[in-house]
C-alpha atoms as a PDB file:
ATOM      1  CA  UNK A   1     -61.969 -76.080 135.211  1.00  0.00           C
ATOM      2  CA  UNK A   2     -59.696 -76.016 132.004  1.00  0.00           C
ATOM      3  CA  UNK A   3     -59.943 -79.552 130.651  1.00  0.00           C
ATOM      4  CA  UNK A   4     -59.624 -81.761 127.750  1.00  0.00           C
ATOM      5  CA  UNK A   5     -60.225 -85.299 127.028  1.00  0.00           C
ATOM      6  CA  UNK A   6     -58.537 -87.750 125.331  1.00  0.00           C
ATOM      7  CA  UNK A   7     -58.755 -91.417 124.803  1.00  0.00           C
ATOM      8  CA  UNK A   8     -56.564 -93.790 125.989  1.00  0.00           C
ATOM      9  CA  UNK A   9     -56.267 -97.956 125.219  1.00  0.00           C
ATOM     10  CA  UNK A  10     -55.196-100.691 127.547  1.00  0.00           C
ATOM     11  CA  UNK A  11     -53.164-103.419 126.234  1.00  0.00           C
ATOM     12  CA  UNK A  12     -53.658-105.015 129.739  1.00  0.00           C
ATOM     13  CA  UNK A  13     -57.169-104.968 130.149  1.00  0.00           C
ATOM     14  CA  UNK A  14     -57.876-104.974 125.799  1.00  0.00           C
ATOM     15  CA  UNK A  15     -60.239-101.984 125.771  1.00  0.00           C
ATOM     16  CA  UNK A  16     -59.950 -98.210 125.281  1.00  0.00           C
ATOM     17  CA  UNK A  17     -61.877 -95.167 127.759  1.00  0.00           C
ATOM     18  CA  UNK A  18     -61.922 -91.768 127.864  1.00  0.00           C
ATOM     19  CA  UNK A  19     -59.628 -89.513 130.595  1.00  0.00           C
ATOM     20  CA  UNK A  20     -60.622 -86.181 131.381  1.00  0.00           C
ATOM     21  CA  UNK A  21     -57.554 -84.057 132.040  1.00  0.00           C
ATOM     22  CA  UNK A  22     -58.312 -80.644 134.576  1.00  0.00           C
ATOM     23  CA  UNK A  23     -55.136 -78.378 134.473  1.00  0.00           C
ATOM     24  CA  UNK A  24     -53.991 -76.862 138.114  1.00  0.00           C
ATOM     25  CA  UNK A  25     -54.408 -72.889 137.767  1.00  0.00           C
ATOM     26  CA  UNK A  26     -50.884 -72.680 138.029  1.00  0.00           C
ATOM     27  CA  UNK A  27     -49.263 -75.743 136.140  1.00  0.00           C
ATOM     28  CA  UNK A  28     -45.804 -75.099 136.721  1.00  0.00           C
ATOM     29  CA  UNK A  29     -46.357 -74.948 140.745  1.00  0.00           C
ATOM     30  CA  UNK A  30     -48.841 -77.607 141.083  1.00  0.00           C
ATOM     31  CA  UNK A  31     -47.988 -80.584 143.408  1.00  0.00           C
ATOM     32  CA  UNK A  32     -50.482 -83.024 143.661  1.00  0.00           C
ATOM     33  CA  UNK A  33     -52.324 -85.246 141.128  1.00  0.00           C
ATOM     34  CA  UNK A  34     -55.877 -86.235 141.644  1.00  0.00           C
ATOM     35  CA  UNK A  35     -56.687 -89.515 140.054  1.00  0.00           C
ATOM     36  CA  UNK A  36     -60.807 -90.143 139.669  1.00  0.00           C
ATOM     37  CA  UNK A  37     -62.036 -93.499 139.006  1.00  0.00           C
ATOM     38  CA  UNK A  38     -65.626 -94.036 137.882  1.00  0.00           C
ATOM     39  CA  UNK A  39     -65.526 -91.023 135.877  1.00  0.00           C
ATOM     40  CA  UNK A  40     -68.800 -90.651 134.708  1.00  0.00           C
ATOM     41  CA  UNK A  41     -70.200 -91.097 137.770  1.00  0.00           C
ATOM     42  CA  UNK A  42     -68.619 -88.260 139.351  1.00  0.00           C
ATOM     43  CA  UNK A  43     -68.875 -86.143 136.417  1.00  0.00           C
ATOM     44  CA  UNK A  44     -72.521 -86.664 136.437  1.00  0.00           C
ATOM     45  CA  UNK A  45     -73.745 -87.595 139.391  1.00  0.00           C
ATOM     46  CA  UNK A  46     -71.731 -86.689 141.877  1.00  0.00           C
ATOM     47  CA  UNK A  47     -70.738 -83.360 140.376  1.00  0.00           C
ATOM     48  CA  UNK A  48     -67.308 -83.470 140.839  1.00  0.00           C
ATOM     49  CA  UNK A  49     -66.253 -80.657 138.929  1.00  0.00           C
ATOM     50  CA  UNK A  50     -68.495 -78.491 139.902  1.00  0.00           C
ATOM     51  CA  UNK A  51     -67.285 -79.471 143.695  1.00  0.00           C
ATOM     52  CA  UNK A  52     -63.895 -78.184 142.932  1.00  0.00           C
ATOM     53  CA  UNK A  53     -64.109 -75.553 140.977  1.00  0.00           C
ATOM     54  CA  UNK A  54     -65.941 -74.298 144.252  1.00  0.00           C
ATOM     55  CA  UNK A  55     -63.571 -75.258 146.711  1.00  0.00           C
ATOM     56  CA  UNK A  56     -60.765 -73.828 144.501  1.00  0.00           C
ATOM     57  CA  UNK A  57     -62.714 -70.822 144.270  1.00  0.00           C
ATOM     58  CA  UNK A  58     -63.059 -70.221 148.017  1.00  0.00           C
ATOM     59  CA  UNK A  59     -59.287 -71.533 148.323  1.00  0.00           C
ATOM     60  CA  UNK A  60     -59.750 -74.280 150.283  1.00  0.00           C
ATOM     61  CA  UNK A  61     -58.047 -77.199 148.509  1.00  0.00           C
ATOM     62  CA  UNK A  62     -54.378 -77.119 147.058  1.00  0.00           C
ATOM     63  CA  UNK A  63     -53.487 -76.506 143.325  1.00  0.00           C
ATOM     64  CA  UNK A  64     -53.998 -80.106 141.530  1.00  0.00           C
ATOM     65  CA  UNK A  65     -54.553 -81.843 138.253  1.00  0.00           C
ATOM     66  CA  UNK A  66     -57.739 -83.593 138.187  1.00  0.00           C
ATOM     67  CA  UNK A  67     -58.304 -86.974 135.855  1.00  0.00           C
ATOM     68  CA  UNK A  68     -61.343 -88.438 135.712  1.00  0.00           C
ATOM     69  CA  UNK A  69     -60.775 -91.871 134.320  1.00  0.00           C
ATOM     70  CA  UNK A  70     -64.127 -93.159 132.572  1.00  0.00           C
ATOM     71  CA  UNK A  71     -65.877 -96.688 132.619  1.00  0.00           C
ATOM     72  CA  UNK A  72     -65.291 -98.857 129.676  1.00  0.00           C
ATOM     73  CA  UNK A  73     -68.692-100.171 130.083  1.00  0.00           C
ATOM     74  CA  UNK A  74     -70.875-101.774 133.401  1.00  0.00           C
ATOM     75  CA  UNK A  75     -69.970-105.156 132.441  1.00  0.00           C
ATOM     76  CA  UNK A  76     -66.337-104.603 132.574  1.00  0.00           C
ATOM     77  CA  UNK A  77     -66.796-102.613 135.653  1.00  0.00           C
ATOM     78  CA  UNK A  78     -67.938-105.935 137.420  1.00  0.00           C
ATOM     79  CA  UNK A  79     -64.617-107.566 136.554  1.00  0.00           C
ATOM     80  CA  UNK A  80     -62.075-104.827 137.023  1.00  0.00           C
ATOM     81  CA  UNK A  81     -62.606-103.286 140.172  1.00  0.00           C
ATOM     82  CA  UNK A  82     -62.873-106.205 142.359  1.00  0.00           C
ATOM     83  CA  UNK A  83     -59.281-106.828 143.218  1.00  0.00           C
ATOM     84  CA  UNK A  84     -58.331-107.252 139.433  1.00  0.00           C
ATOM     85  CA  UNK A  85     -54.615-107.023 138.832  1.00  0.00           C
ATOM     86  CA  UNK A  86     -54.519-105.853 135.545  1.00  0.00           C
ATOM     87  CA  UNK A  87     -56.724-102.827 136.495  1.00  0.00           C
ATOM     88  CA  UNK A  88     -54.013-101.887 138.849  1.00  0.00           C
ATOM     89  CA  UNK A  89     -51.526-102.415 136.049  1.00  0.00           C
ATOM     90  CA  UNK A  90     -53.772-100.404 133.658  1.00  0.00           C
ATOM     91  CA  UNK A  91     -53.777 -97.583 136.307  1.00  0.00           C
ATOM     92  CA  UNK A  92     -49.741 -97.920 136.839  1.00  0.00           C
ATOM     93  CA  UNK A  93     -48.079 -98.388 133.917  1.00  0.00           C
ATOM     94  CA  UNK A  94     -50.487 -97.325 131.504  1.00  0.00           C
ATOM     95  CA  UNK A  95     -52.435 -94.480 132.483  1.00  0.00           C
ATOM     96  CA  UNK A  96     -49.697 -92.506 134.881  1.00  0.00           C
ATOM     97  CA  UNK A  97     -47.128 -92.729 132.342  1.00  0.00           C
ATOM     98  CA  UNK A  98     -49.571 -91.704 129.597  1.00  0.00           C
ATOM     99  CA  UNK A  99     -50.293 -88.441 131.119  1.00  0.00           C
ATOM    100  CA  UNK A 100     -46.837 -87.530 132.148  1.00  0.00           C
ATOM    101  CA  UNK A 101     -46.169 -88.171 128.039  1.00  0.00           C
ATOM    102  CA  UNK A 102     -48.712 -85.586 127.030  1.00  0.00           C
ATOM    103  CA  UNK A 103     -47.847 -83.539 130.204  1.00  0.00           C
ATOM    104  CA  UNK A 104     -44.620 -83.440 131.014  1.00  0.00           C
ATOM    105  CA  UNK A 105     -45.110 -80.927 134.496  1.00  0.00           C
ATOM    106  CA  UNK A 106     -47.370 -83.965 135.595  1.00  0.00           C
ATOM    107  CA  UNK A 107     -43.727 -86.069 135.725  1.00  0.00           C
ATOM    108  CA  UNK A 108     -43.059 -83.832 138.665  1.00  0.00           C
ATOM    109  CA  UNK A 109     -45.885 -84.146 140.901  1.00  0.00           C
ATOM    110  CA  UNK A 110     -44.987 -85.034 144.570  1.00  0.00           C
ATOM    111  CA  UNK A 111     -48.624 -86.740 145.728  1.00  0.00           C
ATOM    112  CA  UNK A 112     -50.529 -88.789 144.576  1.00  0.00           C
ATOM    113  CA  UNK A 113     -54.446 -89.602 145.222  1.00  0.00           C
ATOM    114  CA  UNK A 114     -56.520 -91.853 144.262  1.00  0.00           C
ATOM    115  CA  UNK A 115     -60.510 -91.690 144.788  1.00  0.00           C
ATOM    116  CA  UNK A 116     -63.398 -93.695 144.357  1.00  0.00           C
ATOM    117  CA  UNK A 117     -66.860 -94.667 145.186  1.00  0.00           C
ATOM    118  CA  UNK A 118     -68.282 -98.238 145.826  1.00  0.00           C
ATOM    119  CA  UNK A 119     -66.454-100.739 143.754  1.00  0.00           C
ATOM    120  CA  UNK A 120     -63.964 -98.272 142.649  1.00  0.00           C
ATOM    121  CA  UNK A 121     -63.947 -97.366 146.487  1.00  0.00           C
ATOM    122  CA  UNK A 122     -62.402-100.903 146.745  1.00  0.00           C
ATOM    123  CA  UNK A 123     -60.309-100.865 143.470  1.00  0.00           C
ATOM    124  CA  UNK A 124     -58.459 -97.711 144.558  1.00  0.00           C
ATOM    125  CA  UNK A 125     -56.936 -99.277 147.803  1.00  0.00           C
ATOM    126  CA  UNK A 126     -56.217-102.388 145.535  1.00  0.00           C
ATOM    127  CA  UNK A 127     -54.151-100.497 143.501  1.00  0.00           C
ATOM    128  CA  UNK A 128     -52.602 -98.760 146.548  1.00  0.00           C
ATOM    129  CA  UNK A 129     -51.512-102.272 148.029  1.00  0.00           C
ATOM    130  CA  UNK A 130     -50.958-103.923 144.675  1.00  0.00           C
ATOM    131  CA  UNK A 131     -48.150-100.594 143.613  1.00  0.00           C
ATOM    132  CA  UNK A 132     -46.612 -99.435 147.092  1.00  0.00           C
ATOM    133  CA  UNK A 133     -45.420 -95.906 146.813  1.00  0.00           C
ATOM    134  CA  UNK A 134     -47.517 -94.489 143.806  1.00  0.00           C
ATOM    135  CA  UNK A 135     -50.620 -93.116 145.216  1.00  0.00           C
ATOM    136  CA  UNK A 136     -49.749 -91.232 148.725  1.00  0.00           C
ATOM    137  CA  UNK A 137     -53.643 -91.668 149.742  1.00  0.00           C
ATOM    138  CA  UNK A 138     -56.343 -92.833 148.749  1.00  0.00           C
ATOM    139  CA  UNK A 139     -60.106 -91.677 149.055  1.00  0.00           C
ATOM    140  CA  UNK A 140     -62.643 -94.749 149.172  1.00  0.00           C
ATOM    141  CA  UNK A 141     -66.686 -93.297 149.299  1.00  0.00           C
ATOM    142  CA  UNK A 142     -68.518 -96.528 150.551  1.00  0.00           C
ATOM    143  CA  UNK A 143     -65.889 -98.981 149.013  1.00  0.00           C
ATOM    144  CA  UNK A 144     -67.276-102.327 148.716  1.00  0.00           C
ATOM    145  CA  UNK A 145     -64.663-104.241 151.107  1.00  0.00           C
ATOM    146  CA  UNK A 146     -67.251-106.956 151.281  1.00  0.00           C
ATOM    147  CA  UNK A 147     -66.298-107.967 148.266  1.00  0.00           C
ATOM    148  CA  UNK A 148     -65.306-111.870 147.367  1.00  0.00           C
ATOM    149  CA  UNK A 149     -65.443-112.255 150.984  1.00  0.00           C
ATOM    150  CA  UNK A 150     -63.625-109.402 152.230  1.00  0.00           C
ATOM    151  CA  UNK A 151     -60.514-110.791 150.127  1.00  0.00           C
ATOM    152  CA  UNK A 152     -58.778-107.207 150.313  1.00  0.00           C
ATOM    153  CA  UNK A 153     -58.802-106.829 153.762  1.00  0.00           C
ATOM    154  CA  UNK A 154     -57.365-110.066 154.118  1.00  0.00           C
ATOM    155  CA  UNK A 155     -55.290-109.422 151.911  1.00  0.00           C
ATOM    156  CA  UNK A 156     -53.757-106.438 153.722  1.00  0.00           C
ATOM    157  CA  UNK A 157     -53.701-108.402 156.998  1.00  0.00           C
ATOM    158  CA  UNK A 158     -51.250-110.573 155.116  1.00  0.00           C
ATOM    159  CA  UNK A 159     -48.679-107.618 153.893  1.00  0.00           C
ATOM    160  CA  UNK A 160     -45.523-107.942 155.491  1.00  0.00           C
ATOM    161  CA  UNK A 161     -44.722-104.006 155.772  1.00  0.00           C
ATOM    162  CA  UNK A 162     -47.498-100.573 156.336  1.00  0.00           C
ATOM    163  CA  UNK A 163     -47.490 -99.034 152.247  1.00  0.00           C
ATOM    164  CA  UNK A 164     -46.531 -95.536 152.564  1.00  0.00           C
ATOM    165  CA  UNK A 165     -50.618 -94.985 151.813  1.00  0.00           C
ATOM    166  CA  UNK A 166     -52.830 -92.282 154.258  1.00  0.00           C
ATOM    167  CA  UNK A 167     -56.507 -93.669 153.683  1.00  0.00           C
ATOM    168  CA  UNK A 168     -59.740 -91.522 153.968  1.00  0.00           C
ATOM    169  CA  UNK A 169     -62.798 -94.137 154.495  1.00  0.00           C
ATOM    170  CA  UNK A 170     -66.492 -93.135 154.812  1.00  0.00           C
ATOM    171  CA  UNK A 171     -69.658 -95.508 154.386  1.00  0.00           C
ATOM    172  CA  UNK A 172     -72.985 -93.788 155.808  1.00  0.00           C
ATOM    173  CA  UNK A 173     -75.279 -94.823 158.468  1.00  0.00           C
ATOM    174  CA  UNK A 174     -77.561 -96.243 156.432  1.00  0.00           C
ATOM    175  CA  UNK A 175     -75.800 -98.868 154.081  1.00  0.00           C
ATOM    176  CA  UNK A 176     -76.946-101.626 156.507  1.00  0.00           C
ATOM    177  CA  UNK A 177     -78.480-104.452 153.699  1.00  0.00           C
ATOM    178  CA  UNK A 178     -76.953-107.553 153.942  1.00  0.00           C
ATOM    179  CA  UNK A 179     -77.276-111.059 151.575  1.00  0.00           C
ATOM    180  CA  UNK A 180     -78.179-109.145 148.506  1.00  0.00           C
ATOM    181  CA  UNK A 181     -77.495-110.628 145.321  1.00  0.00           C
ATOM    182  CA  UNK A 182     -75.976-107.833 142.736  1.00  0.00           C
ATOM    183  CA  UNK A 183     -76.009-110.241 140.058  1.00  0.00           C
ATOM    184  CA  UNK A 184     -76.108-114.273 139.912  1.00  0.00           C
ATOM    185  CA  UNK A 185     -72.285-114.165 140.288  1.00  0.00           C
ATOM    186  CA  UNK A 186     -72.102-111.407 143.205  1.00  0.00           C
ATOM    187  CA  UNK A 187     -73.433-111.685 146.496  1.00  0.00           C
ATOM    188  CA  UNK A 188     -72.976-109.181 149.023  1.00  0.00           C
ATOM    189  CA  UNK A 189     -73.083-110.865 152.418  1.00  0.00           C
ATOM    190  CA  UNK A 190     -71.797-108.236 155.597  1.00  0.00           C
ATOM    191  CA  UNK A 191     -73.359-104.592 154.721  1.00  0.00           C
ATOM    192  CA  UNK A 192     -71.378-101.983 152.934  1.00  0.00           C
ATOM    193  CA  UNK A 193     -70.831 -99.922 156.674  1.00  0.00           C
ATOM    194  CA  UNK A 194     -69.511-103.434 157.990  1.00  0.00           C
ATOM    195  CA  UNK A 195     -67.030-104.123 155.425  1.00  0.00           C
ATOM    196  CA  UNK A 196     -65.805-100.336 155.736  1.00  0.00           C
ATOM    197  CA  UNK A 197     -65.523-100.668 159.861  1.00  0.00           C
ATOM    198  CA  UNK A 198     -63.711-103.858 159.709  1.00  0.00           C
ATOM    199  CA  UNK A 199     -61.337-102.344 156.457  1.00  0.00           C
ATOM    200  CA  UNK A 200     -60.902 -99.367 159.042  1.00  0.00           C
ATOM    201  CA  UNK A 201     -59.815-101.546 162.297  1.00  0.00           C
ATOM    202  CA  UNK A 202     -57.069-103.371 160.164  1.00  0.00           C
ATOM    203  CA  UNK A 203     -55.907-100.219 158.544  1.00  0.00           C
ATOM    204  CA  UNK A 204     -55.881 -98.922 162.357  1.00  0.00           C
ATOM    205  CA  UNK A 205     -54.001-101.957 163.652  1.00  0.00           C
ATOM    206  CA  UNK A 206     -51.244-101.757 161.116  1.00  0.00           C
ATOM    207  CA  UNK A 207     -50.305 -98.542 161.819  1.00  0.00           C
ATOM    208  CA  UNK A 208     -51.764 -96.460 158.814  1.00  0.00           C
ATOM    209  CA  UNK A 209     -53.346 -92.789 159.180  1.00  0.00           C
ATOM    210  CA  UNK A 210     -56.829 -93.361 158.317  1.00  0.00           C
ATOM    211  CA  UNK A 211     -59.242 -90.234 158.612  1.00  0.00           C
ATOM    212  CA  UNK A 212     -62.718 -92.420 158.780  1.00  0.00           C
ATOM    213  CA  UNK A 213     -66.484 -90.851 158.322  1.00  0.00           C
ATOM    214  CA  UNK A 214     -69.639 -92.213 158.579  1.00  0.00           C
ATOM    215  CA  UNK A 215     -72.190 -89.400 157.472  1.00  0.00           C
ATOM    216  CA  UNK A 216     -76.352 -89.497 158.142  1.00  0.00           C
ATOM    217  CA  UNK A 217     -77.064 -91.512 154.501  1.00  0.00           C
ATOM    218  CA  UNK A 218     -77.009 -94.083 152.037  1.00  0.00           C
ATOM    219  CA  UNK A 219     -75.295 -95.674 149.037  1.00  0.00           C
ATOM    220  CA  UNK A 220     -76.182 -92.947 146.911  1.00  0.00           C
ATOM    221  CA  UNK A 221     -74.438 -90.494 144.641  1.00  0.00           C
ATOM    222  CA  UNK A 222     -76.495 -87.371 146.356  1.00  0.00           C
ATOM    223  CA  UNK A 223     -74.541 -88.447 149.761  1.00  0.00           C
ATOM    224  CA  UNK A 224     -71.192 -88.674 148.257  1.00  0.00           C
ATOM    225  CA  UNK A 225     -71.597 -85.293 146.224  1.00  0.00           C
ATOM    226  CA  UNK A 226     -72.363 -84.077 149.818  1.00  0.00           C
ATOM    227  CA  UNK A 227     -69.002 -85.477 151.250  1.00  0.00           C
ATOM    228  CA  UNK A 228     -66.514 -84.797 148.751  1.00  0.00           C
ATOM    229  CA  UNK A 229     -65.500 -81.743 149.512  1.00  0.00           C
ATOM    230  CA  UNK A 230     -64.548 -83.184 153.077  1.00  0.00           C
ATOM    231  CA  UNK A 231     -62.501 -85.725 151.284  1.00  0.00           C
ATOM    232  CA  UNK A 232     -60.575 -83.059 149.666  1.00  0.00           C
ATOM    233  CA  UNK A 233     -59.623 -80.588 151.243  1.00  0.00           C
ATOM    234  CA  UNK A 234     -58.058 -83.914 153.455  1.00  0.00           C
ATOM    235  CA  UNK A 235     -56.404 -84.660 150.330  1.00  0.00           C
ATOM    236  CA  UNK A 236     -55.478 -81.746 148.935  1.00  0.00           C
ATOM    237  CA  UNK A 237     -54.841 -79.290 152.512  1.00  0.00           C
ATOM    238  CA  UNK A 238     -53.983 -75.541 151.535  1.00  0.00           C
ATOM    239  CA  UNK A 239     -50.020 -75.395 153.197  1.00  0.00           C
END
């Protein structure tokens, strides 16, 4: 992949990251934008890049950009991604506009997606619900719906309209723990598959596409590295 990275500050979360920018292999034809959160994580772990560069290979996703947005640090990782406004802002008006500035082709993608993996699993259908329109779907790996007491799925049984948002949700078989304590402020109480099933049933209800997985696994980066290229060539489907 043909990338650079560049750094980028938020005024509305007061911190600065880096962004990894992947050009499509044909830039002025490309029509989709593939927004990353947890960067490092699927840099390094999951081997993301690695993941496409395959599937583009074999020509089984469609031409994209690919940004990997990185974590400012774990501790600010525990505060954004649960259902933080600001985040969503950050993502919005800071970091879409940003890249259309210092690629101007980017200005006229058609799609949007937005993926993630466990908390960011969560924070990318926040940002979905919290800017209607932006992101056309939305890939959540084991998103973390229990989270605050399932407050985002309540919070989308409360929306007065469907958001123009296709989701893809997996969670695998074996994410069953329940009552554990992440930290002394963050307790888990349904299991990770549980909050996923009951984020997939309201999604369902409402009316939205939702393509939903459970694979043979846990919450664990060498499971979601297996997945991914599922995810995308949902995402990204050759036309």
């Amino acid at each position: 992949m043909n990338e650079s990275v560049k750094k980028l500050r938020s005024v509305h979360l007061d911190n600065e990251r880096s962004i990894w920018i992947g050009a499509p292999e044909n830039p002025s034809t490309a029509r989709n934008l593939t927004v990353f959160l947890d960067g490092e994580f699927y840099r390094d772990y999951v081997g993301a890049v690695s993941v496409i560069d395959e599937l583009r290979a074999q020509r089984q996703i469609a031409d994209s950009w690919f940004v990997f947005v990185s974590v400012e640090s774990m501790e600010s990782r525990w505060r954004e991604c649960p259902c933080h406004p600001p985040f969503a802002q950050f993502i919005t008006e800071e970091l879409l506009p940003w890249l259309e500035k210092h690629h101007e082709l980017i200005s006229t993608i058609q799609e949007k997606i937005l993926v993630g993996l466990s908390y960011t699993g969560l924070a990318a259908a926040f940002v979905a619900k919290e800017a209607p329109g932006v992101f056309q779907k939305v890939i959540s790996q084991s998103g973390s719906y229990w989270s605050e007491n399932c407050q985002l799925i309540e919070q989308y049984c409360r929306l007065p309209q469907r958001l123009p948002t296709d989701f893809y949700l997996e969670v695998g078989a074996q994410e069953t723990k329940e009552n554990v304590r992440h930290r002394e402020d963050v307790l888990q109480a349904i299991s990770q598959i549980e909050g996923v099933r009951r984020f997939r049933d309201v999604l369902i209800q409402q009316g939205y596409a939702v393509k939903y997985s459970e694979f043979d696994g846990g919450h664990d980066f060498a499971a979601w590295k297996m997945t991914l290229p599922a995810a995308l060539r949902w995402a990204l489907p050759i036309r």
